[in-house]
C-alpha atoms as a PDB file:
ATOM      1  CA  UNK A   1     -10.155   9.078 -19.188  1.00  0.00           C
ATOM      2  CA  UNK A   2     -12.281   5.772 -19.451  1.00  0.00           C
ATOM      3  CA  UNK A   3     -14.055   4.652 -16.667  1.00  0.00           C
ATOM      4  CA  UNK A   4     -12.045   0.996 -17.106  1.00  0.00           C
ATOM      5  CA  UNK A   5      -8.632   3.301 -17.389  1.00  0.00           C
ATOM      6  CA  UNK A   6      -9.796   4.712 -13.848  1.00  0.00           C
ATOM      7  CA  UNK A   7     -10.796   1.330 -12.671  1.00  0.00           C
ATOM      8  CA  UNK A   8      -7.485   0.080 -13.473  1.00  0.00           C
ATOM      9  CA  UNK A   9      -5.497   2.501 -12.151  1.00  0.00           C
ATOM     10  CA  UNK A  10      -7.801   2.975  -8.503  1.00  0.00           C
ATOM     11  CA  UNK A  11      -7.853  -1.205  -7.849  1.00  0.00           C
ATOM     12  CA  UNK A  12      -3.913  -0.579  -8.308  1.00  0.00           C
ATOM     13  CA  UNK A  13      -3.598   2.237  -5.914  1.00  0.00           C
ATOM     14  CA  UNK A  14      -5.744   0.491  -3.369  1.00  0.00           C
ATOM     15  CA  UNK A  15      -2.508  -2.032  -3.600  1.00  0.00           C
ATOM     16  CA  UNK A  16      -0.879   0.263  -1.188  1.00  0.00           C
ATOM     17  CA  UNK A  17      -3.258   0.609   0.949  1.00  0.00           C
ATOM     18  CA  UNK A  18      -2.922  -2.064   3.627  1.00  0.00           C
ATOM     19  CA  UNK A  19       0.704  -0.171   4.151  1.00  0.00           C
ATOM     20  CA  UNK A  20       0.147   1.567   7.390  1.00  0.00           C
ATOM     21  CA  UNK A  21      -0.525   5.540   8.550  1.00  0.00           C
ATOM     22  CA  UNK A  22      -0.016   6.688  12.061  1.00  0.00           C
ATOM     23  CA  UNK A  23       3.192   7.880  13.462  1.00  0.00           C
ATOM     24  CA  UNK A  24       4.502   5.255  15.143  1.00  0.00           C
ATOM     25  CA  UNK A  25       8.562   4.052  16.350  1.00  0.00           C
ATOM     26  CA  UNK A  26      10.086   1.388  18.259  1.00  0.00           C
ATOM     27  CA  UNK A  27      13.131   0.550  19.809  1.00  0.00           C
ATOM     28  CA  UNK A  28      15.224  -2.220  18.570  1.00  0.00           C
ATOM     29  CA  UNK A  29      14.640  -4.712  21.792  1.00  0.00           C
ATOM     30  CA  UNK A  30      10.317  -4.904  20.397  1.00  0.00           C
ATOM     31  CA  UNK A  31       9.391  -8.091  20.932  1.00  0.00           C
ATOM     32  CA  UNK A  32       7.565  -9.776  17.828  1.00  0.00           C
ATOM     33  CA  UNK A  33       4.101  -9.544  19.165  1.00  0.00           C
ATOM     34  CA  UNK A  34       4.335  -6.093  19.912  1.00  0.00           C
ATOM     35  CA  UNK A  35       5.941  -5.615  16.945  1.00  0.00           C
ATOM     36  CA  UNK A  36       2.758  -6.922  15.186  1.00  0.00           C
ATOM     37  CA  UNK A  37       0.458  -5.347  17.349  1.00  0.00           C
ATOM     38  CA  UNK A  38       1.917  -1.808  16.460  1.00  0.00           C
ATOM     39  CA  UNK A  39       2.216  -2.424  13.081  1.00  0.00           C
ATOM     40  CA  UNK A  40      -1.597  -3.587  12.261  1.00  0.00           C
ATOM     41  CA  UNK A  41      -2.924  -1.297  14.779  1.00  0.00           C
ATOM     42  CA  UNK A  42      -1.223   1.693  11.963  1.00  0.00           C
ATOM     43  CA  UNK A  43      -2.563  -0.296   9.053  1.00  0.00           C
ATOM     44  CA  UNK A  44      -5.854  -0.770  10.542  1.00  0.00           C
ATOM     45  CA  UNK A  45      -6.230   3.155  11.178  1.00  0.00           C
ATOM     46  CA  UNK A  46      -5.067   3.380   7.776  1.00  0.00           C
ATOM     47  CA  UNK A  47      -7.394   1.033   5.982  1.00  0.00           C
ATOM     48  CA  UNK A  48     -10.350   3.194   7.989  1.00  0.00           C
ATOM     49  CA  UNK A  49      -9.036   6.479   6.389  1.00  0.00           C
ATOM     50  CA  UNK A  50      -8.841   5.339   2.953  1.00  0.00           C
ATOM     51  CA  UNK A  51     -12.251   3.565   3.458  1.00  0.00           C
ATOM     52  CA  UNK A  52     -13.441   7.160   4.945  1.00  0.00           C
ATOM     53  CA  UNK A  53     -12.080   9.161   1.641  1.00  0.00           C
ATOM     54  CA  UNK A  54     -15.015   9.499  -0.997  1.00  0.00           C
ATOM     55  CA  UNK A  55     -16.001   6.723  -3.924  1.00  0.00           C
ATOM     56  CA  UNK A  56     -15.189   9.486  -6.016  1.00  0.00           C
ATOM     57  CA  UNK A  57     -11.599   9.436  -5.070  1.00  0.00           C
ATOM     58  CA  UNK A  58     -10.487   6.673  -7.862  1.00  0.00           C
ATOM     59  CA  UNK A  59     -11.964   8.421 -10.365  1.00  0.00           C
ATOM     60  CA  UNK A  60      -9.320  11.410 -11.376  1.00  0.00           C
ATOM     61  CA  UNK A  61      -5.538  11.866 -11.452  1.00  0.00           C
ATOM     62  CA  UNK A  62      -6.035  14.029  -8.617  1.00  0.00           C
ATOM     63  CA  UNK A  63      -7.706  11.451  -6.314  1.00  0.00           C
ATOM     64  CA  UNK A  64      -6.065   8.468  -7.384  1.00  0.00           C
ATOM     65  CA  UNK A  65      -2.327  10.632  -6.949  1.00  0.00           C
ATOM     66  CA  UNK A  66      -3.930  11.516  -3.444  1.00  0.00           C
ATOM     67  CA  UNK A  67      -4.079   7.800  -2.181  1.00  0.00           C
ATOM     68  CA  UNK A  68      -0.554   7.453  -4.006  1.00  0.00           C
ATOM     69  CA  UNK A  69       1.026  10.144  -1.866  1.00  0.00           C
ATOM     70  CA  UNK A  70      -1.122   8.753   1.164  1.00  0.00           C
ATOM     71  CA  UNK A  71       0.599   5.171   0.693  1.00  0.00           C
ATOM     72  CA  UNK A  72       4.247   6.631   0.329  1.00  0.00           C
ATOM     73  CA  UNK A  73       3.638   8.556   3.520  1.00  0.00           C
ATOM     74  CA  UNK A  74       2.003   5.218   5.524  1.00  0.00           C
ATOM     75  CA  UNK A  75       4.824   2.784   4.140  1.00  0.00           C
ATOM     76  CA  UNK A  76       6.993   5.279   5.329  1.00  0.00           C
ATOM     77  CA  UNK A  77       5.385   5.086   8.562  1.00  0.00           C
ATOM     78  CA  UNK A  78       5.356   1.859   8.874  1.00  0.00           C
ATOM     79  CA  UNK A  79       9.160   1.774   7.845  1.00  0.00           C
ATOM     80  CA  UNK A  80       9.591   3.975  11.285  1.00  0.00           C
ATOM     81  CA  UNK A  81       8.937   0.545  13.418  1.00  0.00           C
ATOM     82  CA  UNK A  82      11.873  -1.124  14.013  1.00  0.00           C
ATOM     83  CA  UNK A  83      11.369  -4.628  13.913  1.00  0.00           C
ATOM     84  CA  UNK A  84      12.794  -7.176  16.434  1.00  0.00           C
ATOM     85  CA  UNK A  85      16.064  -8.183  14.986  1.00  0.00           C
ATOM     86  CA  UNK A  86      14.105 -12.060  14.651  1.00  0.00           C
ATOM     87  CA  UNK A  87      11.780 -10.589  12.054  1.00  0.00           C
ATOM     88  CA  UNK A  88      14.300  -8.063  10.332  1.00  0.00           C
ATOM     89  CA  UNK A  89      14.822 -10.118   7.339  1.00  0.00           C
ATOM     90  CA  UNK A  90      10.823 -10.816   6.873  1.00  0.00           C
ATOM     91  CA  UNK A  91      10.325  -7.428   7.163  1.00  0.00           C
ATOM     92  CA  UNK A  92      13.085  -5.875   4.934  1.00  0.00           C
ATOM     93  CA  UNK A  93      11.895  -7.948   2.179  1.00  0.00           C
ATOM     94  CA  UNK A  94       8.304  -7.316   2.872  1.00  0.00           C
ATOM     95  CA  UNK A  95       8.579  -3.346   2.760  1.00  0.00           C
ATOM     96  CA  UNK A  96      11.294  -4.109  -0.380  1.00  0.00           C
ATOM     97  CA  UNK A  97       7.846  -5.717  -1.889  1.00  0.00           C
ATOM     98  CA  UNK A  98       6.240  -2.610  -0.707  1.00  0.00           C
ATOM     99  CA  UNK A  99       9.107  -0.012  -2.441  1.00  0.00           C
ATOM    100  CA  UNK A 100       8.396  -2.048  -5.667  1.00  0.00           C
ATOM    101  CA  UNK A 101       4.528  -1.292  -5.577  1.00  0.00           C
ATOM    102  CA  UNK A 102       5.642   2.099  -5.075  1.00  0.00           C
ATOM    103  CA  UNK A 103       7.517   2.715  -7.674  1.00  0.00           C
ATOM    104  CA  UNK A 104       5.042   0.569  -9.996  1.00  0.00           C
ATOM    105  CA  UNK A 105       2.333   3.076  -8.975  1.00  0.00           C
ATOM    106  CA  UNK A 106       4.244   5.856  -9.983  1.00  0.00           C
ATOM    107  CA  UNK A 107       4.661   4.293 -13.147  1.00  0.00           C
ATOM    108  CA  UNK A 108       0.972   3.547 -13.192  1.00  0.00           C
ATOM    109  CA  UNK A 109       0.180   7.046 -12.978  1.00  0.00           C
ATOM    110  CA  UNK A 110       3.062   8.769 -15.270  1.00  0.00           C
ATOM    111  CA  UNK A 111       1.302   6.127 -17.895  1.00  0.00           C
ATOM    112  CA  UNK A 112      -2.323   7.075 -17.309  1.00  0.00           C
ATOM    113  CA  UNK A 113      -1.933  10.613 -18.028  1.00  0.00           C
ATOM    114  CA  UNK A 114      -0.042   9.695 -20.992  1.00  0.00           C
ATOM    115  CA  UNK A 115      -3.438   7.721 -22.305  1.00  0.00           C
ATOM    116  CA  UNK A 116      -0.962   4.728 -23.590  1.00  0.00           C
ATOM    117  CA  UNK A 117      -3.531   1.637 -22.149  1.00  0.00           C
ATOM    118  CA  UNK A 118      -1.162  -1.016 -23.822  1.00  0.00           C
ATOM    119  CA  UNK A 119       1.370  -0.116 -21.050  1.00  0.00           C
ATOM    120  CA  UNK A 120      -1.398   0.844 -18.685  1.00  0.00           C
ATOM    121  CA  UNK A 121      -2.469  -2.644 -18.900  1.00  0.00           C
ATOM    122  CA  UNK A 122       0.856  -4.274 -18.488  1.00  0.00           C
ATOM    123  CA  UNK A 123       1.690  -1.805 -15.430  1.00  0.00           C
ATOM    124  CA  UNK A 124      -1.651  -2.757 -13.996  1.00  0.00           C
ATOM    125  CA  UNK A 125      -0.840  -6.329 -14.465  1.00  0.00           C
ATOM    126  CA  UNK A 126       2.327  -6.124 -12.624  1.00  0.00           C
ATOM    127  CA  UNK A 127       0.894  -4.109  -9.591  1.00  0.00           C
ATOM    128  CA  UNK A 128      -1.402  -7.342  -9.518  1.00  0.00           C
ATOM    129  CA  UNK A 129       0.901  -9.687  -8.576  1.00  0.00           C
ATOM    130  CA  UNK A 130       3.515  -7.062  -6.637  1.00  0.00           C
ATOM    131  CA  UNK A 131       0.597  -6.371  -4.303  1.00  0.00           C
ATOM    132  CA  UNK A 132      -0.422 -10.488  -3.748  1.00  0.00           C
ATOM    133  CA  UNK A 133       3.287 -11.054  -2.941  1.00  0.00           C
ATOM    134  CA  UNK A 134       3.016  -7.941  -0.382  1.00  0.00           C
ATOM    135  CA  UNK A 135      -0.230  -9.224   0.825  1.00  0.00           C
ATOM    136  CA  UNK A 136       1.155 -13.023   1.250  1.00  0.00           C
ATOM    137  CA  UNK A 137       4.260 -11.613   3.241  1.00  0.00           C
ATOM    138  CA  UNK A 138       2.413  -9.489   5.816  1.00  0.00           C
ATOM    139  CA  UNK A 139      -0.109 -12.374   6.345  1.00  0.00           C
ATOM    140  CA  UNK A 140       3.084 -14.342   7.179  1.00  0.00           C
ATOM    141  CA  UNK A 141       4.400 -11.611   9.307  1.00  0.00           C
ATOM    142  CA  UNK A 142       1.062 -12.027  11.100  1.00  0.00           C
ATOM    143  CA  UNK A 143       0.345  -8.444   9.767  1.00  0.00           C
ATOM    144  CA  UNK A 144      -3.105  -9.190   8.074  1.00  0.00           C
ATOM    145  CA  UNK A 145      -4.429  -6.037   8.508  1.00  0.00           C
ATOM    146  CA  UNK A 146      -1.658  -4.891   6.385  1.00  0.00           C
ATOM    147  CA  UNK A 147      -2.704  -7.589   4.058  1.00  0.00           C
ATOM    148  CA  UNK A 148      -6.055  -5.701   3.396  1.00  0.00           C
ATOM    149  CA  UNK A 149      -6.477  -3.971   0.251  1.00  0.00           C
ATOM    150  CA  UNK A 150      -9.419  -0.808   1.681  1.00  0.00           C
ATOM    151  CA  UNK A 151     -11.294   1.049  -1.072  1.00  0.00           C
ATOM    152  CA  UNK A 152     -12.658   4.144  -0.729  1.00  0.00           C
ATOM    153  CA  UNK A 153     -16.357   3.879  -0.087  1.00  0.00           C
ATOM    154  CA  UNK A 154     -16.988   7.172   2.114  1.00  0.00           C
END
């Protein structure tokens, strides 16, 4: 694996990381700022874990499918807070933005082990702009601590 490979690969996992962590579930009457108040207080503990995990962690398969799994499991988490039926739309296409980085990342990842850096490249490139749209919707949400992209620097 090249060092710009791994570089690639770990600025496109770190897409995912704004997504959220802690268990966390609301009823359907949340009002909107409590709405946003649980949902960056789970990104924020999230960014802090991922920012926790070692430098080291973007630089193997193993690490960079560890912050993969770690993102499914937060968006997931954040999926778990029902939003106030005045942001529902917002937030449906924000975590649809979310799904797509998802599945992009998986992509990412099938491709790196396969060593084919043409298609890295272009799967890298298209993370790049799934995660600004993700990060531009959750600052309009007033979510912008799920608008952070946290490295690992532990």
């Amino acid at each position: 694996m090249s060092p710009r490979r791994v570089a690639i690969a770990g600025a496109l996992m770190v897409g995912l990381a704004g997504c959220g962590s802690s268990s966390s579930s609301s009823s359907s009457g949340t009002s909107p700022a409590s709405y946003r108040a649980t949902v960056n207080k789970i990104c924020a503990a999230y960014n802090q874990s991922v920012r926790a995990l070692p430098k080291s962690t973007t630089g193997s398969i193993q690490g960079l499918t560890t912050l993969a799994n770690s993102a499914k499991n937060a968006l997931a988490q954040v999926k778990s807070v029902t939003p106030p039926s005045s942001m529902s739309s917002a937030v449906d296409k924000w975590t649809a933005a979310l799904d797509q980085q998802s599945a992009n990342v998986s992509k990412l990842l099938d491709t790196f082990k396969s060593g084919d850096t043409t298609q890295l490249r272009a799967i890298a490139a298209e993370g790049t702009k799934l995660n600004a749209q993700a990060n531009a919707q959750a600052k309009a949400l007033g979510l912008p601590s799920c608008a952070t992209n946290a490295t690992p620097s532990g």
